[in-house]
PDB file of N, CA and C in Angstrom:
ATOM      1  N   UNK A   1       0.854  -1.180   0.000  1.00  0.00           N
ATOM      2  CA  UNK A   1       0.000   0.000   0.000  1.00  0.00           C
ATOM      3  C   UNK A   1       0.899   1.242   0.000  1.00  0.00           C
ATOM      4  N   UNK A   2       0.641   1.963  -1.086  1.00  0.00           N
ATOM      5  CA  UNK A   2       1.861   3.220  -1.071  1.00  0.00           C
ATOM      6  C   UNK A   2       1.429   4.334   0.563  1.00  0.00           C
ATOM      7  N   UNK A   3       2.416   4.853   1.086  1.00  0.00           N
ATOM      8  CA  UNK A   3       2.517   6.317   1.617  1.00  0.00           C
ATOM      9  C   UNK A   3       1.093   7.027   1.313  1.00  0.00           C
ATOM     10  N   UNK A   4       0.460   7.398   2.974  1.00  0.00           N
ATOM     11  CA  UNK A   4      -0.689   8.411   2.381  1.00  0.00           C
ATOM     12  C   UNK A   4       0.097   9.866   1.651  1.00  0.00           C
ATOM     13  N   UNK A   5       1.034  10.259   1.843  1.00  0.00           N
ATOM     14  CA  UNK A   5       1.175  11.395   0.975  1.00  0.00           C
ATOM     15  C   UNK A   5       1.131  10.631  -0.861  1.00  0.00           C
ATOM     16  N   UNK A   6       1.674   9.847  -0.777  1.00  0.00           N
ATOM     17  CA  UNK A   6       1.746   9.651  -2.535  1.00  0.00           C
ATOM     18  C   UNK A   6       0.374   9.520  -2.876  1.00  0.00           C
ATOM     19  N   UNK A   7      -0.989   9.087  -1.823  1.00  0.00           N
ATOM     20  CA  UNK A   7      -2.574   9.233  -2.348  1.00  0.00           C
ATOM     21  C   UNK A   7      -3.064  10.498  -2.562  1.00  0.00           C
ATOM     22  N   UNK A   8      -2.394  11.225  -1.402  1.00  0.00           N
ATOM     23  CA  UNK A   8      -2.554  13.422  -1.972  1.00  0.00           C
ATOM     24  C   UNK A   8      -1.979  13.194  -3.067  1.00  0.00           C
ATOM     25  N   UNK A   9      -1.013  12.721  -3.111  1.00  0.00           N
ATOM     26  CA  UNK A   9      -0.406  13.216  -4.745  1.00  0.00           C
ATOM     27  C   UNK A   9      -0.894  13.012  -5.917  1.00  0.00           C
ATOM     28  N   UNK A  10      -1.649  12.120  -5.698  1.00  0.00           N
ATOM     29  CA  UNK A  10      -1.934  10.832  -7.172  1.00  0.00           C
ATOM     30  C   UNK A  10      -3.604  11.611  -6.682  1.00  0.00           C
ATOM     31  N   UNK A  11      -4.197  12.030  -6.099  1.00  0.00           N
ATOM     32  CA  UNK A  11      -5.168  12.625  -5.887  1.00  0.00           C
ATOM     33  C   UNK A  11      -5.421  14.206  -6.624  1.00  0.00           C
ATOM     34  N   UNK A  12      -3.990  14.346  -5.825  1.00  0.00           N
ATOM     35  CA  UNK A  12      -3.723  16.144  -6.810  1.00  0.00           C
ATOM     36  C   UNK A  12      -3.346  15.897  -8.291  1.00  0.00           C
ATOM     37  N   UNK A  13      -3.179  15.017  -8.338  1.00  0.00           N
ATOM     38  CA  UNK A  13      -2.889  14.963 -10.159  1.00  0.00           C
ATOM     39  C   UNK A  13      -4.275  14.553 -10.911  1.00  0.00           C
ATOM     40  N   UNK A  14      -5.210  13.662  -9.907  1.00  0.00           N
ATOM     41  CA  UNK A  14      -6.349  13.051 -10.694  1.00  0.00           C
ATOM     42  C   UNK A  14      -6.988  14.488 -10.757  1.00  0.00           C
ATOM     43  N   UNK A  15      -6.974  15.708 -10.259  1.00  0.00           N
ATOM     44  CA  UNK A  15      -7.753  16.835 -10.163  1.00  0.00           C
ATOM     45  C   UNK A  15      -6.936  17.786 -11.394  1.00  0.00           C
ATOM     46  N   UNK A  16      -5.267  17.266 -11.595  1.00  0.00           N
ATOM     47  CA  UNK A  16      -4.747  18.375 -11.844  1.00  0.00           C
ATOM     48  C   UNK A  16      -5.139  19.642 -11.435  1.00  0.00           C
ATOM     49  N   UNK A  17      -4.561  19.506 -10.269  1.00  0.00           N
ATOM     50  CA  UNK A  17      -4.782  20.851  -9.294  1.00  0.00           C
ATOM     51  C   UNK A  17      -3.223  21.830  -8.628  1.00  0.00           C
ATOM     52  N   UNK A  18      -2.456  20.775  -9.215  1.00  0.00           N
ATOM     53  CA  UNK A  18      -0.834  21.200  -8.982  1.00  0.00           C
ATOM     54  C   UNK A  18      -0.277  21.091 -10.642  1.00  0.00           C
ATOM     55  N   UNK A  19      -0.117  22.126 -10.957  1.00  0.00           N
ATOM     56  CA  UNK A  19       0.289  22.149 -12.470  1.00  0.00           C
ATOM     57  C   UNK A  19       1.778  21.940 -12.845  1.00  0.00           C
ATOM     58  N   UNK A  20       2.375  21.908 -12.239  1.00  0.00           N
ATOM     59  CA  UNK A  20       4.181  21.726 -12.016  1.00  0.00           C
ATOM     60  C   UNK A  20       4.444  20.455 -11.714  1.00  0.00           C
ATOM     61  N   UNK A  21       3.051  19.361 -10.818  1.00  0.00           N
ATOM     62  CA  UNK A  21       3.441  18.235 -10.739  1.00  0.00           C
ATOM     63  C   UNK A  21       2.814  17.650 -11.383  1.00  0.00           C
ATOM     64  N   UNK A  22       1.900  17.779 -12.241  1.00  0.00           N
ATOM     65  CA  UNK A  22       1.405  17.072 -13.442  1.00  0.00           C
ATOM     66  C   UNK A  22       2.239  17.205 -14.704  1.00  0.00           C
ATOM     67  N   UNK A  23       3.049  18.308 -14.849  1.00  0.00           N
ATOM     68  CA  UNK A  23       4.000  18.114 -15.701  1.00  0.00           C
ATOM     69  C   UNK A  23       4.902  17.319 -15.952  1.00  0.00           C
ATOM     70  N   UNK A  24       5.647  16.923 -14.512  1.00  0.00           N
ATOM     71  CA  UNK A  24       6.524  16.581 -14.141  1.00  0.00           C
ATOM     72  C   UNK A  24       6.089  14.937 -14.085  1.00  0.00           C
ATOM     73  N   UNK A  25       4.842  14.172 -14.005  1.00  0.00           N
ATOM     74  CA  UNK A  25       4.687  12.760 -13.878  1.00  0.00           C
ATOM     75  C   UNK A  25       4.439  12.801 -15.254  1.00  0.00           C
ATOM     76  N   UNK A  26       3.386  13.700 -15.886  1.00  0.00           N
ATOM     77  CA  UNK A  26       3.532  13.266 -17.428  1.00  0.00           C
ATOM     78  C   UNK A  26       4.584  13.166 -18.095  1.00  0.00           C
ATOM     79  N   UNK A  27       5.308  14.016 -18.194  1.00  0.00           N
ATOM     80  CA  UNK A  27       6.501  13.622 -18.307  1.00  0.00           C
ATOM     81  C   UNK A  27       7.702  12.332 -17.739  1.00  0.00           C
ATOM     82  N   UNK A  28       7.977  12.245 -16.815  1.00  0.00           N
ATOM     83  CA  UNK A  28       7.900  10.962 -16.036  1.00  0.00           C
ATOM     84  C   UNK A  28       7.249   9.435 -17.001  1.00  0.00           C
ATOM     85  N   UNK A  29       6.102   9.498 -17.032  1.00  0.00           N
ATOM     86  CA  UNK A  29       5.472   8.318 -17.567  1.00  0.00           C
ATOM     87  C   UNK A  29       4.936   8.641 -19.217  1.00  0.00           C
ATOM     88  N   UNK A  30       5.813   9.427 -19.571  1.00  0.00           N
ATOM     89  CA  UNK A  30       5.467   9.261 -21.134  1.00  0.00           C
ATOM     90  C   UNK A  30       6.286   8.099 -21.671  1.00  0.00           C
ATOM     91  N   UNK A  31       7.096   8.047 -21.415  1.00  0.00           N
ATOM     92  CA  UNK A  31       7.870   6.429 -21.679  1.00  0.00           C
ATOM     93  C   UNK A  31       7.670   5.437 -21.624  1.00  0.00           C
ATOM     94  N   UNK A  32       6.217   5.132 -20.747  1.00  0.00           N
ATOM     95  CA  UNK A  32       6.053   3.725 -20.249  1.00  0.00           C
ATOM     96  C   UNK A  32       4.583   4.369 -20.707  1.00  0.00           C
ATOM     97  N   UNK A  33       3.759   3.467 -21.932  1.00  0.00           N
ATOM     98  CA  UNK A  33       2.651   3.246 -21.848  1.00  0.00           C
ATOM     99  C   UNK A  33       1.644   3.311 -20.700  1.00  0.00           C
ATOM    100  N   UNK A  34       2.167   2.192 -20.204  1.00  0.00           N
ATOM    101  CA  UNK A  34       0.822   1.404 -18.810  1.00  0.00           C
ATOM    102  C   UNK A  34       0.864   2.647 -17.436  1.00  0.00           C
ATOM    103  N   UNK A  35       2.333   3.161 -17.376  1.00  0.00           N
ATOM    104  CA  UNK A  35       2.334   4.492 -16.417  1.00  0.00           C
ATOM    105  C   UNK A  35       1.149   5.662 -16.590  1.00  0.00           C
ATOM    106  N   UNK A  36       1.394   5.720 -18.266  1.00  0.00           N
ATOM    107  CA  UNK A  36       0.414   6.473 -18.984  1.00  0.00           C
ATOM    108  C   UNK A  36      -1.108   6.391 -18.655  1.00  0.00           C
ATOM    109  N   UNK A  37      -1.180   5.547 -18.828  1.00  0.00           N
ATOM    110  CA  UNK A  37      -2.764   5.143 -18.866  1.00  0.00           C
ATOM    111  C   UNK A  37      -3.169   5.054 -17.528  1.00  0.00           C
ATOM    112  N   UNK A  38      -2.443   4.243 -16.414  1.00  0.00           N
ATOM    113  CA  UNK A  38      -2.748   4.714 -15.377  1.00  0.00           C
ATOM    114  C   UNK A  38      -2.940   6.509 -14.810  1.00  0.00           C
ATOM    115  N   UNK A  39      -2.111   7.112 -15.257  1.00  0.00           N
ATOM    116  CA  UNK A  39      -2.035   8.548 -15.287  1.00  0.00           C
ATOM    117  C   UNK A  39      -3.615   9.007 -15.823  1.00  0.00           C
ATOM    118  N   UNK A  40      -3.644   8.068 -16.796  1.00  0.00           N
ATOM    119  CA  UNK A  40      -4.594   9.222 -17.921  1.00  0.00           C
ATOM    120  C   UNK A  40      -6.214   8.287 -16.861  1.00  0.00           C
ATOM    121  N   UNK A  41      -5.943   7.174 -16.576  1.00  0.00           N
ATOM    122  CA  UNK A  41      -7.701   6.847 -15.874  1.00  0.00           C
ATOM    123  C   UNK A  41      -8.062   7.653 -14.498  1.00  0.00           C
ATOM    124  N   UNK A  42      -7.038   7.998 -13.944  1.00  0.00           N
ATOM    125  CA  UNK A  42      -6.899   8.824 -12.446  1.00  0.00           C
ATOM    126  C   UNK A  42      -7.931   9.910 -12.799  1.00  0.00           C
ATOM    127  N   UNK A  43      -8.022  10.534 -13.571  1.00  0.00           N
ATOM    128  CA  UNK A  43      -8.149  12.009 -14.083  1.00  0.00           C
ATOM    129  C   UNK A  43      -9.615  12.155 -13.872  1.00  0.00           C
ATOM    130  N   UNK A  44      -9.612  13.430 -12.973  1.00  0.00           N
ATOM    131  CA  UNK A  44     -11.150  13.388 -12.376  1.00  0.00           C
ATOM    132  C   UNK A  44     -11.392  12.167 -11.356  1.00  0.00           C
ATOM    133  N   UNK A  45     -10.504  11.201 -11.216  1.00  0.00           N
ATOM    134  CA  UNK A  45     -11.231  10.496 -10.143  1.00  0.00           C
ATOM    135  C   UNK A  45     -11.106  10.948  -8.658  1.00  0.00           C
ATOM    136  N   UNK A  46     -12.274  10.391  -8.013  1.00  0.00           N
ATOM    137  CA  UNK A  46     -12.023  10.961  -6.102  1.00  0.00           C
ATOM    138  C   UNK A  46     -11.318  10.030  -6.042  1.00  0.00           C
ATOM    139  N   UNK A  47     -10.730  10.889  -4.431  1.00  0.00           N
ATOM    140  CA  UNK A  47      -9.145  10.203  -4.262  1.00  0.00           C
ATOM    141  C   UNK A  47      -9.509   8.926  -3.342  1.00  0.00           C
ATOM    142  N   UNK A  48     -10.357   8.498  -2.994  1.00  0.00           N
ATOM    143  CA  UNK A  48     -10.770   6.759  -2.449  1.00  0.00           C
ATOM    144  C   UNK A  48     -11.178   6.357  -3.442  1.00  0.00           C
ATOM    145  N   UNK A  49     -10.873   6.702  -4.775  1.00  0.00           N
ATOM    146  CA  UNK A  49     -11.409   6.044  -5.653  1.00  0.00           C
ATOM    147  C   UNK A  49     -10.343   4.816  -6.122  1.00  0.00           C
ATOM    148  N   UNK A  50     -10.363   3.467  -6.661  1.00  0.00           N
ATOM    149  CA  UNK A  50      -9.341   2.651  -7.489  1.00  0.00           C
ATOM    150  C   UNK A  50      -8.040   3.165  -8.270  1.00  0.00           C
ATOM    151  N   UNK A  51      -8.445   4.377  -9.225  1.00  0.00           N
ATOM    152  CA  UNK A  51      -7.794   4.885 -10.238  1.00  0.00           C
ATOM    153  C   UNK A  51      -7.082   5.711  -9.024  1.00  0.00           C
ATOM    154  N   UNK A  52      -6.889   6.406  -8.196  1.00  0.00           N
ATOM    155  CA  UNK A  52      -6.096   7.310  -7.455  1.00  0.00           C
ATOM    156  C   UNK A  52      -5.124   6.487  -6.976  1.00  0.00           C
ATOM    157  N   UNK A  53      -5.813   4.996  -6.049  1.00  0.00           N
ATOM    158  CA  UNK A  53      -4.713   3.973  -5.418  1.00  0.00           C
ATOM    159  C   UNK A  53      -4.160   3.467  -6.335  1.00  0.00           C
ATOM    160  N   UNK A  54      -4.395   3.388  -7.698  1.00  0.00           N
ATOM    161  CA  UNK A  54      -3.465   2.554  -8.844  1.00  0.00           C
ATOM    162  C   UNK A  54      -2.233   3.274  -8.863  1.00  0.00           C
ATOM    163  N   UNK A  55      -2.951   4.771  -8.972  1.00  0.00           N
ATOM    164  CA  UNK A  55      -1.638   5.936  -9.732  1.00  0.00           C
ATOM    165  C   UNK A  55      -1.190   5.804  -8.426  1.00  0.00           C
ATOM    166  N   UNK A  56      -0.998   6.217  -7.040  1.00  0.00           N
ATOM    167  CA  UNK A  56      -0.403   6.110  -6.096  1.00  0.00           C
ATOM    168  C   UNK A  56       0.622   4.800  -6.161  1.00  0.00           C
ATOM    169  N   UNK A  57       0.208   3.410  -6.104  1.00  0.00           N
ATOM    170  CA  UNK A  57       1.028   2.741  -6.184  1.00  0.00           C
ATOM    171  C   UNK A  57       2.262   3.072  -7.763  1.00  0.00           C
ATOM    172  N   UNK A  58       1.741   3.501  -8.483  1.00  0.00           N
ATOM    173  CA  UNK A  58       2.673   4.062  -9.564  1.00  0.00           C
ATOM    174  C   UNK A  58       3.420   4.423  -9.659  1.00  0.00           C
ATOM    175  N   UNK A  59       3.443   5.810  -9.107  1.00  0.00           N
ATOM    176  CA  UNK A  59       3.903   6.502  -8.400  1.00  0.00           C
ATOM    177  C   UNK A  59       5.508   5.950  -7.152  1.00  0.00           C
ATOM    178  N   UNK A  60       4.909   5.534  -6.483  1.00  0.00           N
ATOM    179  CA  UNK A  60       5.966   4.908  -5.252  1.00  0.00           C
ATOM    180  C   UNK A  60       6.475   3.732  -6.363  1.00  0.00           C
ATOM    181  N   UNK A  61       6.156   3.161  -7.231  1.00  0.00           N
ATOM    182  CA  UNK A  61       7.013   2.103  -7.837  1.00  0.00           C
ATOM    183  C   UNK A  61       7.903   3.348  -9.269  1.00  0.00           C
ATOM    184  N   UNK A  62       7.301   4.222  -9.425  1.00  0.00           N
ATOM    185  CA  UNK A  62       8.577   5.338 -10.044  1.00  0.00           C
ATOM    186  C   UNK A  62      10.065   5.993  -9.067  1.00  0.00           C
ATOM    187  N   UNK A  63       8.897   6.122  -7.794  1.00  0.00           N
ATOM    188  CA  UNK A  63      10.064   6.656  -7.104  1.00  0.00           C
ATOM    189  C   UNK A  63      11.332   5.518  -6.770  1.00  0.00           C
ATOM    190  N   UNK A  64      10.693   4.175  -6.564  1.00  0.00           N
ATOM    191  CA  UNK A  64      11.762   3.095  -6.378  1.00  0.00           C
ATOM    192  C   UNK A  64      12.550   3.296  -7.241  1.00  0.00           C
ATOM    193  N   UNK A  65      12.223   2.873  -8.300  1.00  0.00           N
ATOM    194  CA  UNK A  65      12.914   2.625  -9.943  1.00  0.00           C
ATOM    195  C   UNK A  65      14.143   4.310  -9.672  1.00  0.00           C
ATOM    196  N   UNK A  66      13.370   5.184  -9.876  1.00  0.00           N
ATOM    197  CA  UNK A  66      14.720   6.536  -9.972  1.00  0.00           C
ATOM    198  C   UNK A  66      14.756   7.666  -8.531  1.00  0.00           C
ATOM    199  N   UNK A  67      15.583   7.530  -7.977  1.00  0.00           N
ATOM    200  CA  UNK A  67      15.842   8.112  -6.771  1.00  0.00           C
ATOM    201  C   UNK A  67      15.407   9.718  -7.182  1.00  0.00           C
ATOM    202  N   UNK A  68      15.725  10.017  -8.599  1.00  0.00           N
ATOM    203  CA  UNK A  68      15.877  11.682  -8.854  1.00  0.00           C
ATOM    204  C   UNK A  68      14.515  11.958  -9.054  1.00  0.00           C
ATOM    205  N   UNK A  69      14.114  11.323  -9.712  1.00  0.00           N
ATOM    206  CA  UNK A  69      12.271  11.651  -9.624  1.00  0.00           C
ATOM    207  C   UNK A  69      11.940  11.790  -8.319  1.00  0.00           C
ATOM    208  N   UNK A  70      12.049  10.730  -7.564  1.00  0.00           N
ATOM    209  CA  UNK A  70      11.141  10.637  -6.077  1.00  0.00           C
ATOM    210  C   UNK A  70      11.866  12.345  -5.059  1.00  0.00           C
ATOM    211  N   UNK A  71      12.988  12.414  -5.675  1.00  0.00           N
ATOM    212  CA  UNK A  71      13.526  13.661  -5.259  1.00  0.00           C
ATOM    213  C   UNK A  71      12.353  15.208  -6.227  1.00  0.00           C
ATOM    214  N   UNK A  72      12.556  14.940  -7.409  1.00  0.00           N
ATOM    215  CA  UNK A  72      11.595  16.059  -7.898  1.00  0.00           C
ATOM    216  C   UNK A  72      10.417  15.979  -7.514  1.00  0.00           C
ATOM    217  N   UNK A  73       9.815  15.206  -7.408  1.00  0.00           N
ATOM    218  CA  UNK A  73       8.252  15.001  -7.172  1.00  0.00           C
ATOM    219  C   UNK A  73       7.748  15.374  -5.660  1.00  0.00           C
ATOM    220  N   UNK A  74       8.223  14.865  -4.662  1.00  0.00           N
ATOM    221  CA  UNK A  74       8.420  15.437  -3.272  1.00  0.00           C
ATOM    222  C   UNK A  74       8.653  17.156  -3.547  1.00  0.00           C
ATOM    223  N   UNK A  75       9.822  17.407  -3.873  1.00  0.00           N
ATOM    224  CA  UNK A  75       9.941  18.781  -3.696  1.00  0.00           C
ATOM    225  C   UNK A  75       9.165  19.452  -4.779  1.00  0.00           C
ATOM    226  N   UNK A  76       8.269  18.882  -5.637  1.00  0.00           N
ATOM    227  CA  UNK A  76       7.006  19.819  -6.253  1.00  0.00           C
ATOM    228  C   UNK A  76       6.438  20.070  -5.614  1.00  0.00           C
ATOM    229  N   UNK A  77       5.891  18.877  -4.765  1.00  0.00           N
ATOM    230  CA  UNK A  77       4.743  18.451  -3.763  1.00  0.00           C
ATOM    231  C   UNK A  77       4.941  19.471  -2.911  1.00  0.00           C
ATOM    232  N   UNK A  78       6.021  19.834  -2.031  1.00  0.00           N
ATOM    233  CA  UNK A  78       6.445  20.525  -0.814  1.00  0.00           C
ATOM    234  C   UNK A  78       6.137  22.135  -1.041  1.00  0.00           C
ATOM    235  N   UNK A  79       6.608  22.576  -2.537  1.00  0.00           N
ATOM    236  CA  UNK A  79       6.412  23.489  -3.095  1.00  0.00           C
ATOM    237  C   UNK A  79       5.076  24.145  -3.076  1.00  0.00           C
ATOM    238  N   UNK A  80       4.129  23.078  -4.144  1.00  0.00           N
ATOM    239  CA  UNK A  80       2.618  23.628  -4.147  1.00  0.00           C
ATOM    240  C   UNK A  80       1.999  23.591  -2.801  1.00  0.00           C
ATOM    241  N   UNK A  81       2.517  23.594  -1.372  1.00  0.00           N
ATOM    242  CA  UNK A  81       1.944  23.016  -0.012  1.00  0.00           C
ATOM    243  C   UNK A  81       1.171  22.184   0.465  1.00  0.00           C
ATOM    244  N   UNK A  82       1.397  20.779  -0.343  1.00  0.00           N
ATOM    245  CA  UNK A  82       0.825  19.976   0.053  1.00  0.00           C
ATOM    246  C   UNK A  82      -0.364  19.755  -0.264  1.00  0.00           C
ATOM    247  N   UNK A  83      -1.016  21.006  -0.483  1.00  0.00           N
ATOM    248  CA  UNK A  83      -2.504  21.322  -0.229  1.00  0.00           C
ATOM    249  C   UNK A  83      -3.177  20.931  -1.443  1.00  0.00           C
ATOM    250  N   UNK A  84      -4.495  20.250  -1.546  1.00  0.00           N
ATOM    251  CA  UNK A  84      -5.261  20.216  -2.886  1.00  0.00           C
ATOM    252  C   UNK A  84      -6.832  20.555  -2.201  1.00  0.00           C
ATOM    253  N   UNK A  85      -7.383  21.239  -3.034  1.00  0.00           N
ATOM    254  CA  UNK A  85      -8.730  21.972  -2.565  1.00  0.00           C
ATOM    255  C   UNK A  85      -9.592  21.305  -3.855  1.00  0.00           C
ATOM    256  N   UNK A  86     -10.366  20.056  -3.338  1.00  0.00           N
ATOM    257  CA  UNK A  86     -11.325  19.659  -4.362  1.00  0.00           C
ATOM    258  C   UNK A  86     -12.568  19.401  -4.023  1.00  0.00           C
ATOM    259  N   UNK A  87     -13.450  19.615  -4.662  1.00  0.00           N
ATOM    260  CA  UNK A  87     -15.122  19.430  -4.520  1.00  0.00           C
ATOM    261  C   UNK A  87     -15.632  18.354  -4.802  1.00  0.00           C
ATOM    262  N   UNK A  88     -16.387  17.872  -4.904  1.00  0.00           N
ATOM    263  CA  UNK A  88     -17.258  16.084  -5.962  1.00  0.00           C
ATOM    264  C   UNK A  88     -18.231  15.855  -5.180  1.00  0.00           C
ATOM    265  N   UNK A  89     -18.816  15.598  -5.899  1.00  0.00           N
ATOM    266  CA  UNK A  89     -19.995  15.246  -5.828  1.00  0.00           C
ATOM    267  C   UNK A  89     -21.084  16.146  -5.725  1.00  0.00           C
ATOM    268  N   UNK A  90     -22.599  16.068  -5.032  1.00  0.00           N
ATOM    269  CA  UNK A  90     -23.281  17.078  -5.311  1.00  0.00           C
ATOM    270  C   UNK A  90     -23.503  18.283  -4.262  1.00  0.00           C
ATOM    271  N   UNK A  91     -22.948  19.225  -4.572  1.00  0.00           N
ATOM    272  CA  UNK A  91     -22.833  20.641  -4.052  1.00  0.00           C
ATOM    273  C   UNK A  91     -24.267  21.429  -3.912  1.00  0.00           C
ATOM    274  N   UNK A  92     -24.217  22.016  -2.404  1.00  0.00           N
ATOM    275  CA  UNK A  92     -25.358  23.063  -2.337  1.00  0.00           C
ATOM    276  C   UNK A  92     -24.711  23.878  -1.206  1.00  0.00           C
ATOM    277  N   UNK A  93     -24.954  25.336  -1.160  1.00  0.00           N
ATOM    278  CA  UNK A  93     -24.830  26.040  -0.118  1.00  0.00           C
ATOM    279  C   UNK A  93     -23.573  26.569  -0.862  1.00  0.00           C
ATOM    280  N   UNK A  94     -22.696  27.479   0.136  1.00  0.00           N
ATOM    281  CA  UNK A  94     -21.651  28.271   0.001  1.00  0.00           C
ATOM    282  C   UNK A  94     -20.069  27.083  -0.134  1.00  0.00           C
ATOM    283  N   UNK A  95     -19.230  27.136  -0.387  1.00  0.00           N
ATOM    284  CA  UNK A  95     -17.867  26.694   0.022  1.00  0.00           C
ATOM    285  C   UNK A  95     -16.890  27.351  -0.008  1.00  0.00           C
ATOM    286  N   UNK A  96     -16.320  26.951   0.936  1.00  0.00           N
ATOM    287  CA  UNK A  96     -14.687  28.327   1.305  1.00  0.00           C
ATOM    288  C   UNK A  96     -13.722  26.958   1.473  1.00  0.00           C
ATOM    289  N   UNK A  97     -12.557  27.017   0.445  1.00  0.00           N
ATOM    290  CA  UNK A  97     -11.303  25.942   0.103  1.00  0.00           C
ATOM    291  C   UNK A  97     -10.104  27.430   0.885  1.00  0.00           C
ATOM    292  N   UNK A  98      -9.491  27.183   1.507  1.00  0.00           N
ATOM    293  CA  UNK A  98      -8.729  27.721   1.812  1.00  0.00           C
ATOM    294  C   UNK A  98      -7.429  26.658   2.197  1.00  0.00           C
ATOM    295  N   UNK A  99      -6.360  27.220   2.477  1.00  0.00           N
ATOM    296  CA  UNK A  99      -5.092  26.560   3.177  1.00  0.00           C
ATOM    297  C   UNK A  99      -4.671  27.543   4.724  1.00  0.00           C
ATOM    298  N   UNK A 100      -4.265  28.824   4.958  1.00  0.00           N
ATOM    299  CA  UNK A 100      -3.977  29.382   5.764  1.00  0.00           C
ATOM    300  C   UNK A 100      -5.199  30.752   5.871  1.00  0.00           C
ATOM    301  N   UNK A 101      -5.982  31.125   6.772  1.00  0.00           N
ATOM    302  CA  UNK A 101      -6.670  32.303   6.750  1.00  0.00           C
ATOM    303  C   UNK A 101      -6.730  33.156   8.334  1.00  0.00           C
ATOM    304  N   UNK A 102      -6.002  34.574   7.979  1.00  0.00           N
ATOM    305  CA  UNK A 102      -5.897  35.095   8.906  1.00  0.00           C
ATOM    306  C   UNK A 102      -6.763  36.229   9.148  1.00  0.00           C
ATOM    307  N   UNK A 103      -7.752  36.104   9.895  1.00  0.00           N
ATOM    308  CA  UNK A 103      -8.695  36.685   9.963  1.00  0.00           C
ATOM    309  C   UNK A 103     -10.231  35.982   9.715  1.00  0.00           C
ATOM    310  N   UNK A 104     -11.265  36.854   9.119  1.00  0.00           N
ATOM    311  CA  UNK A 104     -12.429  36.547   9.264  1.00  0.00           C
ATOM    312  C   UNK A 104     -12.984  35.631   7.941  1.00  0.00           C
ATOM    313  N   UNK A 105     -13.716  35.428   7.751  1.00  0.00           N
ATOM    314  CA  UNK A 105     -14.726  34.757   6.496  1.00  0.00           C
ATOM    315  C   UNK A 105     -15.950  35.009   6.528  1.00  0.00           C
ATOM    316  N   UNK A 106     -16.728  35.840   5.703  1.00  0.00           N
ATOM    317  CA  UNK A 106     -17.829  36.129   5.948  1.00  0.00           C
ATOM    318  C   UNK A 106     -18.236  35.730   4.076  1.00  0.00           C
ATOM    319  N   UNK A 107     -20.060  35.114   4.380  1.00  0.00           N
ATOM    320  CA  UNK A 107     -20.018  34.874   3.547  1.00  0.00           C
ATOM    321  C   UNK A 107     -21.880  35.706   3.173  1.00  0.00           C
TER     322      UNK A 107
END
């Protein structure tokens, strides 16, 4: 079972919601077909979804394979803060996605 951070990750990519680290795995898995396609079924999926734990395990079996990836990909990750702000399913009322807020929220 991969690292819960590599399920944020493979989560933030199924949203493409970190644009520096979707570059960086597409790239990554343009070489390998089956990387690919795992990449490409993630997309839009929620992150307890199959397609997120596939790409996650993907993922941690890229980082095995090349030490320098698992080095870029972390420090994308660290970069965009970790953070992914996603919605699904069916929405009503107001929503506030934030990461740090100092002060009030009024809505």
């Amino acid at each position: 079972m991969p690292e819960p951070v590599l399920i944020s990750l493979a989560a933030a990519l199924a949203a493409r919601s970190v644009t520096g680290l979707y570059k960086l795995v597409k790239e990554k898995f343009s070489g390998d077909p089956e990387a690919a396609a795992v990449l490409e079924a993630a997309e839009g999926a929620a992150e307890d979804s199959p397609e997120v734990r596939a790409l996650a395990t993907r993922l941690s079996a890229a980082e095995d394979e090349d030490p320098g990836f698992a080095e870029r990909l972390r420090r994308e990750w660290d970069q965009s803060g970790g953070v992914v702000n996603a919605i699904s399913g069916t929405v009503s009322g107001k929503v506030v996605q934030a990461r740090d807020v100092h002060g009030n929220i009024s809505l």
